[in-house]
Protein backbone atom coordinates (compact mmCIF):
# COMPACT_ATOMS: atom_id res chain seq x y z
CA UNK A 1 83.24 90.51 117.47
CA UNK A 2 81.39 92.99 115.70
CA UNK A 3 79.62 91.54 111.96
CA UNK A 4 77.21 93.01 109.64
CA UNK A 5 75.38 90.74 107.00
CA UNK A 6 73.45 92.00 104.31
CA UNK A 7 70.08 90.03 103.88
CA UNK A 8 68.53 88.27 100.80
CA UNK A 9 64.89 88.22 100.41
CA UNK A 10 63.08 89.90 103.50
CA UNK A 11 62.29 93.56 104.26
CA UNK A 12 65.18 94.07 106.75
CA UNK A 13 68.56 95.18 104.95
CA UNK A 14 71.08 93.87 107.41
CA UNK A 15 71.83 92.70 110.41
CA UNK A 16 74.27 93.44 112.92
CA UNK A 17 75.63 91.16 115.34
CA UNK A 18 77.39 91.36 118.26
CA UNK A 19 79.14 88.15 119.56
CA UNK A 20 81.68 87.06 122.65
CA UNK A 21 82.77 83.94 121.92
CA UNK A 22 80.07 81.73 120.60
CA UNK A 23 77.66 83.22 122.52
CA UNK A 24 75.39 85.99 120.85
CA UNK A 25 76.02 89.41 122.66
CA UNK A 26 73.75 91.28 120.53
CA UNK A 27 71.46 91.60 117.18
CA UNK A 28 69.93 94.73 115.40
CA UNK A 29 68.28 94.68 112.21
CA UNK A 30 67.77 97.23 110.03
CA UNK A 31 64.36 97.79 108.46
CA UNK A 32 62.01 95.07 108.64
CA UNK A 33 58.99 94.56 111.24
CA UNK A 34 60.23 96.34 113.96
CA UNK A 35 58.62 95.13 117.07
CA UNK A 36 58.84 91.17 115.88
CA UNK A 37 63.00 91.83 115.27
CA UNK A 38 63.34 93.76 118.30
CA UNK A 39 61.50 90.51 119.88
CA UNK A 40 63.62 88.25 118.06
CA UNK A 41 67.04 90.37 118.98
CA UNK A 42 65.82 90.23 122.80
CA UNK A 43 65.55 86.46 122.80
CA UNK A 44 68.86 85.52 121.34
CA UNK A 45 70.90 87.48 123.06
CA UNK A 46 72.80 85.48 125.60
CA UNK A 47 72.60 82.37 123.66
CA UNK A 48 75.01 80.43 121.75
CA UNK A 49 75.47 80.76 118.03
CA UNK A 50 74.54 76.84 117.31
CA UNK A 51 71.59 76.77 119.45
CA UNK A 52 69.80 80.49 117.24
CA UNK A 53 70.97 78.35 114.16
CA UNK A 54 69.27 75.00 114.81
CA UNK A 55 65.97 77.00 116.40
CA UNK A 56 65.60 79.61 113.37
CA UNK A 57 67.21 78.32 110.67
CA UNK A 58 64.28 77.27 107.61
CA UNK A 59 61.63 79.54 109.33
CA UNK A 60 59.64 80.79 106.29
CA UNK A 61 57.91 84.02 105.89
CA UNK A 62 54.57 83.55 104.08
CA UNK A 63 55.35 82.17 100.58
CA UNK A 64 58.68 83.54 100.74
CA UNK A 65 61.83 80.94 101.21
CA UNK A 66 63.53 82.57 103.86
CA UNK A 67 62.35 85.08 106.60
CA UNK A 68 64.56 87.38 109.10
CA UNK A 69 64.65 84.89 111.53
CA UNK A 70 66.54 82.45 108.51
CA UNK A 71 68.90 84.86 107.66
CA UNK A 72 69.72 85.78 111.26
CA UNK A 73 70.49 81.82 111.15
CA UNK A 74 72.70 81.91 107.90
CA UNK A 75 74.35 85.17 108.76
CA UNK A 76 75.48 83.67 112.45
CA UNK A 77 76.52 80.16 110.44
CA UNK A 78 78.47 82.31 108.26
CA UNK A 79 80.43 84.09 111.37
CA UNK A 80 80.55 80.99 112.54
CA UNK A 81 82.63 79.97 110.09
CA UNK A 82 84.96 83.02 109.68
CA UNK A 83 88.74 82.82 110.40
CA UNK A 84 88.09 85.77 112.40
CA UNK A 85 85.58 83.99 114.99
């Protein structure tokens, strides 16, 4: 399944997700510190969706509430709970 959430508070835009199941296939984000996403995208994919919510949901970035990481988590607990998944 193909889905593309739009972020809230960080410097990426959106992300795109591709999942199989509910295991993560794939993640690209656009804009946003490149080489830590790319990172981030490398070491989910393959994983289930539960376990990249409960490791990177709450991760803050600086004084900011949220971070990429957290809305990689909300945007995967929002597929998550999609009729479609």
């Amino acid at each position: 399944m193909q889905y593309t959430y739009k972020t809230r508070g960080t410097c990426a835009s959106k992300i795109n997700i591709e999942t199989d199941g509910d295991i993560v296939r794939s993640v690209e984000f656009e804009g946003g510190c490149n080489g830590n996403l790319a990172g981030i995208s490398k070491l989910v994919a393959g994983l289930p969706i539960s376990l990249v919510i409960d490791r990177l949901s709450g991760i803050r970035c600086g004084l900011k509430p949220t971070s990429c990481p957290d809305q990689l988590s909300k945007a995967l607990s929002e597929l998550s709970q999609s009729p479609e998944a």
